[in-house]
PDB file of N, CA and C in Angstrom:
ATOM      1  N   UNK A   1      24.171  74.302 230.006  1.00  0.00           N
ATOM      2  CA  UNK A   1      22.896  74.898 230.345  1.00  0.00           C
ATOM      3  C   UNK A   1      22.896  75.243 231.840  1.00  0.00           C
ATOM      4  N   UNK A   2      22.585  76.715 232.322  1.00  0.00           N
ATOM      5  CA  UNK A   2      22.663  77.060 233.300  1.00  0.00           C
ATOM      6  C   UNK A   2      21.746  76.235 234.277  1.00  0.00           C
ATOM      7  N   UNK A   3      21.794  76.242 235.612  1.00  0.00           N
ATOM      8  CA  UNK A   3      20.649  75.483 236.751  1.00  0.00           C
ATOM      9  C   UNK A   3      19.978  76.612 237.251  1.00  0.00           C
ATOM     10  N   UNK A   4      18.599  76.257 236.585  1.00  0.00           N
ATOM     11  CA  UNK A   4      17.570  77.970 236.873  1.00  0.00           C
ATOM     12  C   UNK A   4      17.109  77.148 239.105  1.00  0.00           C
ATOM     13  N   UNK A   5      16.813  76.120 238.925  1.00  0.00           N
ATOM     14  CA  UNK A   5      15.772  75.634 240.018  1.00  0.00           C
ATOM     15  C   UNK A   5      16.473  75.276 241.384  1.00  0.00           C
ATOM     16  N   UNK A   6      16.248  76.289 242.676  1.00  0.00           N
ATOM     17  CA  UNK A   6      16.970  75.625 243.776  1.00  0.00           C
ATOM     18  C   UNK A   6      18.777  75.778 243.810  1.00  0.00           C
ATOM     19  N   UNK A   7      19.574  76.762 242.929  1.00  0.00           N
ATOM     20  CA  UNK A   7      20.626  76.840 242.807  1.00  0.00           C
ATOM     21  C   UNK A   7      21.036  76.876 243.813  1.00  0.00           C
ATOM     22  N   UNK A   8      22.215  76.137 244.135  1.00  0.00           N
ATOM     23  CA  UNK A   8      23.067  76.341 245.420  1.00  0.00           C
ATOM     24  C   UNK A   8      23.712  77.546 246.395  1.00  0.00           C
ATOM     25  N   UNK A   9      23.740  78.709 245.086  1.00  0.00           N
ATOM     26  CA  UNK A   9      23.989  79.942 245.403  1.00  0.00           C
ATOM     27  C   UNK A   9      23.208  80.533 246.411  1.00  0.00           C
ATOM     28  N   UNK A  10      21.430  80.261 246.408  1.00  0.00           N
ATOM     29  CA  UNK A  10      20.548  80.732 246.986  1.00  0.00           C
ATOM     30  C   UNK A  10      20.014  79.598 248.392  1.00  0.00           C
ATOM     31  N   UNK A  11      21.058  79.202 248.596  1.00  0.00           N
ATOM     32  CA  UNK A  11      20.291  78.175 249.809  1.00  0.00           C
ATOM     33  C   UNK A  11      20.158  78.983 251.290  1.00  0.00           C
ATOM     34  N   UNK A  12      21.199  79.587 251.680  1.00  0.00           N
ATOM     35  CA  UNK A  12      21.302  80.289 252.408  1.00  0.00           C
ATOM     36  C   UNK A  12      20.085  81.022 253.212  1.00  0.00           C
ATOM     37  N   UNK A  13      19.652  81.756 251.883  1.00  0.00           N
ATOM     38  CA  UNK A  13      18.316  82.315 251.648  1.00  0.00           C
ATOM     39  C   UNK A  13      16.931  81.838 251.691  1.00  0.00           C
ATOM     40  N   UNK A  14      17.167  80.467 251.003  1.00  0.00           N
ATOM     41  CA  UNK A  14      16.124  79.317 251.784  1.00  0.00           C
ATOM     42  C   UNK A  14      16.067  79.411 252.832  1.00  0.00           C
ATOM     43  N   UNK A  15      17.004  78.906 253.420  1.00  0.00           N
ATOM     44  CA  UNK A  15      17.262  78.704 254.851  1.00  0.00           C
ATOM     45  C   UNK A  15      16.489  79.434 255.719  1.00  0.00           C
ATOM     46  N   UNK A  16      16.812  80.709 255.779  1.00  0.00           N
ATOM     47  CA  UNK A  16      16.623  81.933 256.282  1.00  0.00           C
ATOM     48  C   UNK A  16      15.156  82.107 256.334  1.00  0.00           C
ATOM     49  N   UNK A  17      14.689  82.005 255.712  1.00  0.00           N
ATOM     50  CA  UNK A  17      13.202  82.391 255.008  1.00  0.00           C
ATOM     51  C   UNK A  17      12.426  81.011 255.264  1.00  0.00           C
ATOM     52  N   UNK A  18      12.968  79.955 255.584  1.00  0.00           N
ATOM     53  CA  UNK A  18      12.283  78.815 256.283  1.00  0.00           C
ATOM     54  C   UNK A  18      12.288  78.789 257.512  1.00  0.00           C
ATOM     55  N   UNK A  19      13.756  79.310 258.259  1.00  0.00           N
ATOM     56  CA  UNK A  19      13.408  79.321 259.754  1.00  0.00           C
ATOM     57  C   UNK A  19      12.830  80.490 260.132  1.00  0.00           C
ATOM     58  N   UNK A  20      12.444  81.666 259.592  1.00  0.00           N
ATOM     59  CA  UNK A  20      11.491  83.191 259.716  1.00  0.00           C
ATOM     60  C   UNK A  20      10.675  83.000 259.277  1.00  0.00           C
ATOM     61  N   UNK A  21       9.440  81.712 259.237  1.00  0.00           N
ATOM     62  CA  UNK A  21       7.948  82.110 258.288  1.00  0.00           C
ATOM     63  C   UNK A  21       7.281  82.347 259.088  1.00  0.00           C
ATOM     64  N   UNK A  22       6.141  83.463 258.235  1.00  0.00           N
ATOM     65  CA  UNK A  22       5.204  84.147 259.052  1.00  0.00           C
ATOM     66  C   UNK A  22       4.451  83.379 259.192  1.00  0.00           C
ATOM     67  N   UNK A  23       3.174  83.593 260.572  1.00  0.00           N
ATOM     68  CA  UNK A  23       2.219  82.608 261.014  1.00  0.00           C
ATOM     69  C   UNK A  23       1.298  82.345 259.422  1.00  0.00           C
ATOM     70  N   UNK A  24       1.204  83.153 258.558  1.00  0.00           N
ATOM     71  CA  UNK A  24       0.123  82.805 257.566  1.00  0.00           C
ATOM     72  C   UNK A  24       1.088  81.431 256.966  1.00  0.00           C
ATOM     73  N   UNK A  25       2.751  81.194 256.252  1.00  0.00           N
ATOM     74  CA  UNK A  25       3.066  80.606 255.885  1.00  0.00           C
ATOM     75  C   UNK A  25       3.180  79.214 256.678  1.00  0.00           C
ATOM     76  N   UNK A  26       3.178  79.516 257.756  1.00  0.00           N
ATOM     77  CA  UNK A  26       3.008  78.225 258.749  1.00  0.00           C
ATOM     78  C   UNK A  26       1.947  77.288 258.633  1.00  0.00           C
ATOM     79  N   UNK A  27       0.382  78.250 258.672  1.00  0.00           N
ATOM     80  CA  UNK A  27      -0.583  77.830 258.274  1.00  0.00           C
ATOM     81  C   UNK A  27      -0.380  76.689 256.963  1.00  0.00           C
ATOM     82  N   UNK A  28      -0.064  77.676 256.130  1.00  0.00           N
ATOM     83  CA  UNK A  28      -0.179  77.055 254.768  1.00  0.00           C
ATOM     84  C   UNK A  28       0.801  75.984 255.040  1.00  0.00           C
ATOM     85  N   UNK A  29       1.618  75.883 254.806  1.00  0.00           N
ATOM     86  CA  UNK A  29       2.635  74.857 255.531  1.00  0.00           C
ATOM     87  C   UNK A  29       2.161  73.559 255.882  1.00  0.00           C
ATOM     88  N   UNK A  30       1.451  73.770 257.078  1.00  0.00           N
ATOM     89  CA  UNK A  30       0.596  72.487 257.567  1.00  0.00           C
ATOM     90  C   UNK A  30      -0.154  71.833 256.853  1.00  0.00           C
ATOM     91  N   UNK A  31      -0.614  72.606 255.879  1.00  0.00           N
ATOM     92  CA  UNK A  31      -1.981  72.592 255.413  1.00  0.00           C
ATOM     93  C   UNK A  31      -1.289  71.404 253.666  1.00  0.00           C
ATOM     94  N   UNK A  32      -0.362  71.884 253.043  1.00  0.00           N
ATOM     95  CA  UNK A  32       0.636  70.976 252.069  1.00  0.00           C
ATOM     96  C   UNK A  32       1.745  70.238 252.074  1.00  0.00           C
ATOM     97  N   UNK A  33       2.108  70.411 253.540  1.00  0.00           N
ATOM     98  CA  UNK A  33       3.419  68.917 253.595  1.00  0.00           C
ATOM     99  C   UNK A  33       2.905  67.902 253.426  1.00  0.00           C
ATOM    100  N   UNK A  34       4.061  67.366 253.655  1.00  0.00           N
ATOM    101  CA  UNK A  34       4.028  65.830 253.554  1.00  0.00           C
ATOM    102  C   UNK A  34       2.808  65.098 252.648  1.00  0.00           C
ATOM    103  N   UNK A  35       2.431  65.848 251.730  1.00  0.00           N
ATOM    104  CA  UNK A  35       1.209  64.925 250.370  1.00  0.00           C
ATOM    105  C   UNK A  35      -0.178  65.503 250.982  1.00  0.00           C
ATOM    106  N   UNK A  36      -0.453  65.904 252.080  1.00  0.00           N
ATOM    107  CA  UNK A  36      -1.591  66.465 252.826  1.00  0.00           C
ATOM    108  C   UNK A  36      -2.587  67.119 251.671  1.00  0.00           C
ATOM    109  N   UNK A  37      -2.010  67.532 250.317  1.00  0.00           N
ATOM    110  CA  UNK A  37      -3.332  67.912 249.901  1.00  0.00           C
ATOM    111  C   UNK A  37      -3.431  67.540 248.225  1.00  0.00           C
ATOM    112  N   UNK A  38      -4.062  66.575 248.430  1.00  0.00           N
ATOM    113  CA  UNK A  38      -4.491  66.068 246.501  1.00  0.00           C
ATOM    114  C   UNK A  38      -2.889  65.222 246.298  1.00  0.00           C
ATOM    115  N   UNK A  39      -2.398  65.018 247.879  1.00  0.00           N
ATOM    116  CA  UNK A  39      -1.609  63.911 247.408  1.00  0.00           C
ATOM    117  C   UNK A  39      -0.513  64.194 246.294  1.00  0.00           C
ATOM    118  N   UNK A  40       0.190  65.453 246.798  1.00  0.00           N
ATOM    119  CA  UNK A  40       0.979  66.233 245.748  1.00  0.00           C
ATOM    120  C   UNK A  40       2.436  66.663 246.377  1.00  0.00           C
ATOM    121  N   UNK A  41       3.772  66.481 246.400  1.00  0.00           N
ATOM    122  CA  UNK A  41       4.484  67.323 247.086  1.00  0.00           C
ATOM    123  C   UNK A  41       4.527  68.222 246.711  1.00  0.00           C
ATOM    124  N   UNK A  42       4.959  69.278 247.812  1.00  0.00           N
ATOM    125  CA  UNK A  42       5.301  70.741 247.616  1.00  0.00           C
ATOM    126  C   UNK A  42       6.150  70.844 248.452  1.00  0.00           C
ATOM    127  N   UNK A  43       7.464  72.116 248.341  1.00  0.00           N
ATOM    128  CA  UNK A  43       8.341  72.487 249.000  1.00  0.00           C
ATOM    129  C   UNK A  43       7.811  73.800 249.655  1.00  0.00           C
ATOM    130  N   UNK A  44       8.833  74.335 250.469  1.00  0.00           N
ATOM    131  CA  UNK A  44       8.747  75.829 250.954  1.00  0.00           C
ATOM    132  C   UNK A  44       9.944  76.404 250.967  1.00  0.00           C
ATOM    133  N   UNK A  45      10.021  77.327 249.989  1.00  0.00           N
ATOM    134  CA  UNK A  45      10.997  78.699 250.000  1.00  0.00           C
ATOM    135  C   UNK A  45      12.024  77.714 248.729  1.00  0.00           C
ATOM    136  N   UNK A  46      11.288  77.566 247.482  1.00  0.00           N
ATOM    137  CA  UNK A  46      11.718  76.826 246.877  1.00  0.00           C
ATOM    138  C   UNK A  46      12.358  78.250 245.902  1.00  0.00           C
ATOM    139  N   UNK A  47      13.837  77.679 245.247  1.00  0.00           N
ATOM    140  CA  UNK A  47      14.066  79.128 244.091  1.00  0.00           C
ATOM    141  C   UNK A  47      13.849  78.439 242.896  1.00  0.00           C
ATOM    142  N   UNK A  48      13.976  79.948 242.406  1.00  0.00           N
ATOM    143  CA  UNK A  48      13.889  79.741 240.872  1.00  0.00           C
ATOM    144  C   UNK A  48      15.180  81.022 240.596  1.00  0.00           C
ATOM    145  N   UNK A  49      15.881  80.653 240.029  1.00  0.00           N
ATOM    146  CA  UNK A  49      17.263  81.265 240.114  1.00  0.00           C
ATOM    147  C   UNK A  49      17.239  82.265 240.707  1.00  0.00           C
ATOM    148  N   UNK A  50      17.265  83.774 241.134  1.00  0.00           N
ATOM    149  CA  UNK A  50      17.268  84.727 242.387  1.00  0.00           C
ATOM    150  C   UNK A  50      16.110  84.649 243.131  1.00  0.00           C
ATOM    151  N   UNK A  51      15.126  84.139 242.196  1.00  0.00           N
ATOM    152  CA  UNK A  51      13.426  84.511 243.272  1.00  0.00           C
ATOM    153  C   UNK A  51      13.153  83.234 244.055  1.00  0.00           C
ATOM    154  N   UNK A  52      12.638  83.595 245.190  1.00  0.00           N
ATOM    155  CA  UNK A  52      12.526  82.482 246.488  1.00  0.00           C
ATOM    156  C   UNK A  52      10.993  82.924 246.092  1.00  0.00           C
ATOM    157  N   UNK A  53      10.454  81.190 245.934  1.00  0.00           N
ATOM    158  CA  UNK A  53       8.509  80.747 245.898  1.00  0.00           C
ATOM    159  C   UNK A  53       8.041  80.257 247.567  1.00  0.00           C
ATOM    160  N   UNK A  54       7.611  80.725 248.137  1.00  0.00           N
ATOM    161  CA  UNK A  54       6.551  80.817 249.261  1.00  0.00           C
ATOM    162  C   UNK A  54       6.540  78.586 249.433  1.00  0.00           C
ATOM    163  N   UNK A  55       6.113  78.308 248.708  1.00  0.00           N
ATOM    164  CA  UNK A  55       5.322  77.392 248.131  1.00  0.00           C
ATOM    165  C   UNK A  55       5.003  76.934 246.636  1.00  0.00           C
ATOM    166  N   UNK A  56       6.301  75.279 246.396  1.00  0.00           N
ATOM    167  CA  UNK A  56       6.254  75.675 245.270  1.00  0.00           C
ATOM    168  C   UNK A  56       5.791  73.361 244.558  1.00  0.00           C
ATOM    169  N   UNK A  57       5.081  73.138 244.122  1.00  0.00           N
ATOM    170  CA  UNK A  57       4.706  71.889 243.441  1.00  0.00           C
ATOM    171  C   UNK A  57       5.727  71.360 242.177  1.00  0.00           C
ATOM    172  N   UNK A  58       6.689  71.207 242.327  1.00  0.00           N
ATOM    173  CA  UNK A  58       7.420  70.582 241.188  1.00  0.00           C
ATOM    174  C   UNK A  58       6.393  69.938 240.066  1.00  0.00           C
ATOM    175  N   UNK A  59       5.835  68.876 240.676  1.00  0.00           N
ATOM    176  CA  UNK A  59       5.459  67.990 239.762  1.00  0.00           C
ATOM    177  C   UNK A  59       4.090  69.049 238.858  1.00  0.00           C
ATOM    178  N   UNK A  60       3.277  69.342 239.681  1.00  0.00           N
ATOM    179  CA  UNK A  60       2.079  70.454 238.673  1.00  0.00           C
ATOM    180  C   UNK A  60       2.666  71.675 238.519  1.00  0.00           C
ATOM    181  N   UNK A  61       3.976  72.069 238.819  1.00  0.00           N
ATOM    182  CA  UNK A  61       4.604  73.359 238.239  1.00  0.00           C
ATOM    183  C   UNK A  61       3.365  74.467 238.756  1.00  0.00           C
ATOM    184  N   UNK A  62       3.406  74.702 240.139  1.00  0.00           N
ATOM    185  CA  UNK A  62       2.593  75.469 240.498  1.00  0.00           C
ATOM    186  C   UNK A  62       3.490  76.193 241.744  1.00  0.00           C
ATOM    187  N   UNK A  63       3.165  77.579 241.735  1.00  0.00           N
ATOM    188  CA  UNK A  63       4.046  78.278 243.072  1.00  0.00           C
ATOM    189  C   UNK A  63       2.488  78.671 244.112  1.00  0.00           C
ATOM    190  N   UNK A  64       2.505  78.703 244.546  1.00  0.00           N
ATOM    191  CA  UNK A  64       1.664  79.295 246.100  1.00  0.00           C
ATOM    192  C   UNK A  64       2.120  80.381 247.028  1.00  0.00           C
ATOM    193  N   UNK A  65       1.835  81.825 246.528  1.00  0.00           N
ATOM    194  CA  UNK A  65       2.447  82.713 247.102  1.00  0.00           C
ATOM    195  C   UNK A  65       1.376  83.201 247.978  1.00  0.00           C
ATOM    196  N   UNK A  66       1.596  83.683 249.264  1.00  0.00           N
ATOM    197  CA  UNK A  66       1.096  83.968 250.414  1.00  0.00           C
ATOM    198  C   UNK A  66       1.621  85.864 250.366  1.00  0.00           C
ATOM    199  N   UNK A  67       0.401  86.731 250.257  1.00  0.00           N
ATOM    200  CA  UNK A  67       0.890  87.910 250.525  1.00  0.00           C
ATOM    201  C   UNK A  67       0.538  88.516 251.615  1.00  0.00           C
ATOM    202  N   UNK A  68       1.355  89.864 252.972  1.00  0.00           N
ATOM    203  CA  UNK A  68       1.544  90.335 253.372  1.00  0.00           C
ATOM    204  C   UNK A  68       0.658  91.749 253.122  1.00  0.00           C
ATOM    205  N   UNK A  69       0.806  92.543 254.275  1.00  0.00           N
ATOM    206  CA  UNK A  69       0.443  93.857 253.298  1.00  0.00           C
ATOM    207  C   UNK A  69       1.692  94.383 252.649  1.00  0.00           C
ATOM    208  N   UNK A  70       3.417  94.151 252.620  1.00  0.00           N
ATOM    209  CA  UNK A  70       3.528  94.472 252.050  1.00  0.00           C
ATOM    210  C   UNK A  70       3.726  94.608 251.051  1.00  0.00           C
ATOM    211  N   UNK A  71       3.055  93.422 250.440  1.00  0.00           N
ATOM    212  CA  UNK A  71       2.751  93.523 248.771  1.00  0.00           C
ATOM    213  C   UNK A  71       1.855  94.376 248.349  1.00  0.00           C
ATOM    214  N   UNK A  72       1.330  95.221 249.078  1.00  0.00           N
ATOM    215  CA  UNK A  72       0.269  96.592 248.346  1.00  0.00           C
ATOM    216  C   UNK A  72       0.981  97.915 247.963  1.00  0.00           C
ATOM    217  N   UNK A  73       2.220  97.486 248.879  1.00  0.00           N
ATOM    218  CA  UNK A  73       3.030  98.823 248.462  1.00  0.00           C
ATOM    219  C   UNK A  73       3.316  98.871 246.906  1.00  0.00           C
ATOM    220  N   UNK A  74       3.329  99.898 246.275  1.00  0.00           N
ATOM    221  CA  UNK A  74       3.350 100.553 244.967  1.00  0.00           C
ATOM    222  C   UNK A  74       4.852  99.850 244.485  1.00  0.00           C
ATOM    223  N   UNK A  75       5.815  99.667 244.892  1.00  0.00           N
ATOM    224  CA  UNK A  75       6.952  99.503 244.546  1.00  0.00           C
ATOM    225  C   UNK A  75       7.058  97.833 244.676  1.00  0.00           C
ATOM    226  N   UNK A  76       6.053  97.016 245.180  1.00  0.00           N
ATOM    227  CA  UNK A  76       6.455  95.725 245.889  1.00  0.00           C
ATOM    228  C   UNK A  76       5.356  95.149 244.708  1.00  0.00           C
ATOM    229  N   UNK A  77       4.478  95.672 243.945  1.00  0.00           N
ATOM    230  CA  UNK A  77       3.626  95.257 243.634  1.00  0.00           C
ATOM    231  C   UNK A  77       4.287  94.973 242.043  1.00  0.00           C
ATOM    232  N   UNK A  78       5.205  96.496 241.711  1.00  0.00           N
ATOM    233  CA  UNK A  78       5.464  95.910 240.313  1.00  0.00           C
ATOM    234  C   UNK A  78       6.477  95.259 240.565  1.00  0.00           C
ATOM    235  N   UNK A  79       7.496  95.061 241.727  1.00  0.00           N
ATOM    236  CA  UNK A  79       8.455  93.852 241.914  1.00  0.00           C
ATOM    237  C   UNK A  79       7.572  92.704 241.557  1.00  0.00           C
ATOM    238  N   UNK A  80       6.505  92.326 242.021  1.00  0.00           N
ATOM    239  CA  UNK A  80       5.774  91.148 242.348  1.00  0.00           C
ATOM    240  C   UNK A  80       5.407  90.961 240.536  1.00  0.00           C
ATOM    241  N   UNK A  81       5.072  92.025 239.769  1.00  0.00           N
ATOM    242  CA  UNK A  81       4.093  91.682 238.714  1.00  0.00           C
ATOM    243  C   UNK A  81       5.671  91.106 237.857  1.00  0.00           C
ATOM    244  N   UNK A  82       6.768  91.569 237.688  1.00  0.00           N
ATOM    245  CA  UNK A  82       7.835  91.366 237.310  1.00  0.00           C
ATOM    246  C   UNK A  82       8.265  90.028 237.597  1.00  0.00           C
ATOM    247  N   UNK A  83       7.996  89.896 238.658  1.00  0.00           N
ATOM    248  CA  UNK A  83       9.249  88.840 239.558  1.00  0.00           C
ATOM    249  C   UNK A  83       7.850  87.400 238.613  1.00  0.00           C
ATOM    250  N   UNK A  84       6.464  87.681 239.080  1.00  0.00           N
ATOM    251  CA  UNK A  84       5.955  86.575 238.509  1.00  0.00           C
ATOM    252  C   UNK A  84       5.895  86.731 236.591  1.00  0.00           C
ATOM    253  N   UNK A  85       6.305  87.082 235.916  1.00  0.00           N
ATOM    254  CA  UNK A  85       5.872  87.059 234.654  1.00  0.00           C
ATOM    255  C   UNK A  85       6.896  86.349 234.492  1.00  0.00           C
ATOM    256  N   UNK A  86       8.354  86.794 235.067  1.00  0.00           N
ATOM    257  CA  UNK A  86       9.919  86.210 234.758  1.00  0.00           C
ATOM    258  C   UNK A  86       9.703  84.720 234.924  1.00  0.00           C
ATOM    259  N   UNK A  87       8.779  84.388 236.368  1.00  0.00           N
ATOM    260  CA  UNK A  87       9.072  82.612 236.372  1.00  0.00           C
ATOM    261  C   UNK A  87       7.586  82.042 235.773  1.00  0.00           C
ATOM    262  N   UNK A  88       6.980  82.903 235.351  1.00  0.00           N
ATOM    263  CA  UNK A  88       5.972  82.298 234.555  1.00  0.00           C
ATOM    264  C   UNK A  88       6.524  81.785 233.153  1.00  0.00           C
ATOM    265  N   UNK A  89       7.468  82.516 232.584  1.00  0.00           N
ATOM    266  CA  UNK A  89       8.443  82.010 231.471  1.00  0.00           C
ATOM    267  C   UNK A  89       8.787  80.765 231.618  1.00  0.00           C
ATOM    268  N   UNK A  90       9.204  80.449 232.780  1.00  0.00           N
ATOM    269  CA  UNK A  90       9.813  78.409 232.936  1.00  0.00           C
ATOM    270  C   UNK A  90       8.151  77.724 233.085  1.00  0.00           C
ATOM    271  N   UNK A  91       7.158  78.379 232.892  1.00  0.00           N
ATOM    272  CA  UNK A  91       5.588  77.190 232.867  1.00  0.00           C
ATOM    273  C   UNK A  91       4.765  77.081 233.941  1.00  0.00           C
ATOM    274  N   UNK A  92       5.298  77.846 235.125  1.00  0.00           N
ATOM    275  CA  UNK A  92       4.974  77.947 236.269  1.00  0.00           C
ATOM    276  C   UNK A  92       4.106  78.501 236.815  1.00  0.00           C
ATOM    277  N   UNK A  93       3.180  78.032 237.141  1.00  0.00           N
ATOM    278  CA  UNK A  93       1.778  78.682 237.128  1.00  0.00           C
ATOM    279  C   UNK A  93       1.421  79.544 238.476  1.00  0.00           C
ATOM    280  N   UNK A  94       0.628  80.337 238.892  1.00  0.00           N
ATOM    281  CA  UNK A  94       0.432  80.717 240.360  1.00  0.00           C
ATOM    282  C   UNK A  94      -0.964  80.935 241.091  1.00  0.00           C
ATOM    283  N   UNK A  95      -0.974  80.833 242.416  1.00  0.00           N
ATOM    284  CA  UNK A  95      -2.055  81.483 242.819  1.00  0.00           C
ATOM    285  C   UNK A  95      -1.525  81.939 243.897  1.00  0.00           C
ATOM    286  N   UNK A  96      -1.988  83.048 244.071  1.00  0.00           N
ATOM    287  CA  UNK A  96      -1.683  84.353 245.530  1.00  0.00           C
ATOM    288  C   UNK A  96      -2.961  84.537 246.394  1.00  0.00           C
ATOM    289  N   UNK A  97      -2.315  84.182 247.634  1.00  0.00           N
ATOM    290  CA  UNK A  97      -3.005  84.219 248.995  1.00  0.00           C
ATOM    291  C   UNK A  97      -3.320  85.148 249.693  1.00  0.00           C
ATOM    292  N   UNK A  98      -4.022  86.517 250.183  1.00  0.00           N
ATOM    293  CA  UNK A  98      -3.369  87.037 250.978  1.00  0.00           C
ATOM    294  C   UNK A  98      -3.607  86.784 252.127  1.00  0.00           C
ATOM    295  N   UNK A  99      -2.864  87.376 253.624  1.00  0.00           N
ATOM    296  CA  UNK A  99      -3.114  86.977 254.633  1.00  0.00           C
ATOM    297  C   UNK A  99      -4.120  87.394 254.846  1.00  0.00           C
ATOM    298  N   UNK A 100      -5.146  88.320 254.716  1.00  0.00           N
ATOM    299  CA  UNK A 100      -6.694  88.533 255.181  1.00  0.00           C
ATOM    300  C   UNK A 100      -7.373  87.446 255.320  1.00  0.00           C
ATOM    301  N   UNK A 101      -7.076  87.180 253.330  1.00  0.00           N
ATOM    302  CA  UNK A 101      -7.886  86.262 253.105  1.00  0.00           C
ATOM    303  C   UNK A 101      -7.975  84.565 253.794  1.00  0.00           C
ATOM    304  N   UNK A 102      -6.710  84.262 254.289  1.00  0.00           N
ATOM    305  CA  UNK A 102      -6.108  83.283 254.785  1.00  0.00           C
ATOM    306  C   UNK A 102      -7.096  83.112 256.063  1.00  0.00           C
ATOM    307  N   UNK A 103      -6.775  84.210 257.104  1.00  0.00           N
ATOM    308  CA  UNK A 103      -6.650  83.896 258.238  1.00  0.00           C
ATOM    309  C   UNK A 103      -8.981  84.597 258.295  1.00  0.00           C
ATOM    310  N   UNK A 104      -9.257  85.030 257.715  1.00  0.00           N
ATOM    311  CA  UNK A 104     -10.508  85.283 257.373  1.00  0.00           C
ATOM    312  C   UNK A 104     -11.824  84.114 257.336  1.00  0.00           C
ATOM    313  N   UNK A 105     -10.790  83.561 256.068  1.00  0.00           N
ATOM    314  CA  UNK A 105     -11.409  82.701 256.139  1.00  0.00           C
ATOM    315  C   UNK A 105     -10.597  80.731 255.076  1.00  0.00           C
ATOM    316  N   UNK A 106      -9.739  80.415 256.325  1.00  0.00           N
ATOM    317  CA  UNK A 106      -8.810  79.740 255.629  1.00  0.00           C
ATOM    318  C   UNK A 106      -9.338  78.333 254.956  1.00  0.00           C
ATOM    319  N   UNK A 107     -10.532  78.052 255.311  1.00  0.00           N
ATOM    320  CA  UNK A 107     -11.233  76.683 254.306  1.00  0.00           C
ATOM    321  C   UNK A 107     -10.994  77.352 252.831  1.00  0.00           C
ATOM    322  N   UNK A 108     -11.737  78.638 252.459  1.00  0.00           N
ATOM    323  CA  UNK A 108     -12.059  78.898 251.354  1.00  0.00           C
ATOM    324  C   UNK A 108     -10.559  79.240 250.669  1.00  0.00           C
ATOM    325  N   UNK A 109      -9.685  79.662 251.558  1.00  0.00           N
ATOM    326  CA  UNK A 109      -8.614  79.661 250.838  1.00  0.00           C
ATOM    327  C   UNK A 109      -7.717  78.368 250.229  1.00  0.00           C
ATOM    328  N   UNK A 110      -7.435  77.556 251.082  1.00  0.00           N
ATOM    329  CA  UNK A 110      -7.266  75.997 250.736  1.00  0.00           C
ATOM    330  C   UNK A 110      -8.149  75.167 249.846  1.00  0.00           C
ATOM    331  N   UNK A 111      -9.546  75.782 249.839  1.00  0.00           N
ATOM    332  CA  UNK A 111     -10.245  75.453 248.494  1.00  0.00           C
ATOM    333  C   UNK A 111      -9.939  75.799 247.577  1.00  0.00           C
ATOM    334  N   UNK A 112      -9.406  77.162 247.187  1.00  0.00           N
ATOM    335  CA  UNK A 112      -8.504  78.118 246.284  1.00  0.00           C
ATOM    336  C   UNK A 112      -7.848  76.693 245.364  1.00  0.00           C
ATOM    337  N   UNK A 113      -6.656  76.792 246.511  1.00  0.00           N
ATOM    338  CA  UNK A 113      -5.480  76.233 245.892  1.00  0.00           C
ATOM    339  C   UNK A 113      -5.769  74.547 245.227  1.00  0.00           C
ATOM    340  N   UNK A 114      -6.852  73.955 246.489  1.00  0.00           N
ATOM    341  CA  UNK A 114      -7.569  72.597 245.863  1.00  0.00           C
ATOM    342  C   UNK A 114      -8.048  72.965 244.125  1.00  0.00           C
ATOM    343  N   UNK A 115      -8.674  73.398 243.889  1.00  0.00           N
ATOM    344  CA  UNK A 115      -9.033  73.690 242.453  1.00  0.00           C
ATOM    345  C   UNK A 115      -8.108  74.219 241.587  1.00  0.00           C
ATOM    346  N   UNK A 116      -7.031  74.624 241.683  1.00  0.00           N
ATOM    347  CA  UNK A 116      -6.042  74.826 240.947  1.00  0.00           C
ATOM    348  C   UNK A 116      -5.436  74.065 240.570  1.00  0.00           C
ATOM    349  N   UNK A 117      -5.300  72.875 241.498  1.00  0.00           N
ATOM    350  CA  UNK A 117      -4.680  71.975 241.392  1.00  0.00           C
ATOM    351  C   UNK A 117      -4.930  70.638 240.604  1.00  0.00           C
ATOM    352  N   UNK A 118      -6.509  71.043 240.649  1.00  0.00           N
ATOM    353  CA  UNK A 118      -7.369  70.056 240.002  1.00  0.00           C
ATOM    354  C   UNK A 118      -7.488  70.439 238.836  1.00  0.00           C
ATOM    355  N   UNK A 119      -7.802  72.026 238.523  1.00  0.00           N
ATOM    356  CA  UNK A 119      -7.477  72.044 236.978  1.00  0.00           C
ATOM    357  C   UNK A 119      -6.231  72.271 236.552  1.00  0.00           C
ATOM    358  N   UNK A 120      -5.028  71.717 237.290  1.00  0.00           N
ATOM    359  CA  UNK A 120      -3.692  71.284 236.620  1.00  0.00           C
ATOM    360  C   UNK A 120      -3.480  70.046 236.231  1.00  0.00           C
ATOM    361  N   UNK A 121      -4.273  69.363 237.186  1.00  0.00           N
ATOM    362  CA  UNK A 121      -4.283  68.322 236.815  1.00  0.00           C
ATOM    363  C   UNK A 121      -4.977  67.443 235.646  1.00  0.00           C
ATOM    364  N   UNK A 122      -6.143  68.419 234.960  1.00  0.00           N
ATOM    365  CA  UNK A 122      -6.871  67.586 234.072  1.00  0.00           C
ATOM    366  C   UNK A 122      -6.360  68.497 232.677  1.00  0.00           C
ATOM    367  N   UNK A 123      -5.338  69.308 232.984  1.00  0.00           N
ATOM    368  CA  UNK A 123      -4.430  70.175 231.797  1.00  0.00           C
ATOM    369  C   UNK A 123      -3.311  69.209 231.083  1.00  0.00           C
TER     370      UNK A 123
END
């Protein structure tokens, strides 16, 4: 049985994408290490066999994607609708951030993800 999660092939790419996060992922960052929220780990720039998750909860099988503007682009958007249906197949649930909304108004966004988490948890 192949290894879909974190393959070794793609660390590199972790890497990369952990020491380049944008100030919104930083935010978020702070905001879920170390158990900081509902007492849950989460990683950053976690894979799922080619696709790298923003933000990803092993244990509630939840990803936390943080978008850019350029996820509005026409071409990035059906990457995005693709890329999430593929790891929605392994159970993986999501909620998407964007940076407006983040840096706008970032309580309500971290409330976001608080309630997601809470109704994963009573799932």
């Amino acid at each position: 049985m192949p290894k879909h999660f974190n393959r070794p092939t793609e660390k590199s790419k972790r890497r990369q994408l952990r020491r380049n996060q944008t100030p919104a992922e930083g935010l978020v960052w702070r905001f879920l290490r170390n158990r900081r929220t509902k007492n849950f780990k989460f990683r950053r720039q976690y894979s799922v066999d080619k696709f790298v998750i923003d933000f990803y909860s092993p244990e509630l099988k939840l990803a936390v994607e943080i978008d850019g503007e350029v996820h509005d682009l026409p071409a990035q958007k059906e990457h995005d609708i693709a890329r999430q249906s593929y790891l929605e197949s392994f159970g993986i649930k999501f909620i998407r951030i964007r940076n407006e909304e983040l840096f706008a108004n970032t309580d309500k966004a971290f409330d976001r993800i608080e309630e997601m988490i809470k109704v994963l948890e009573q799932s």
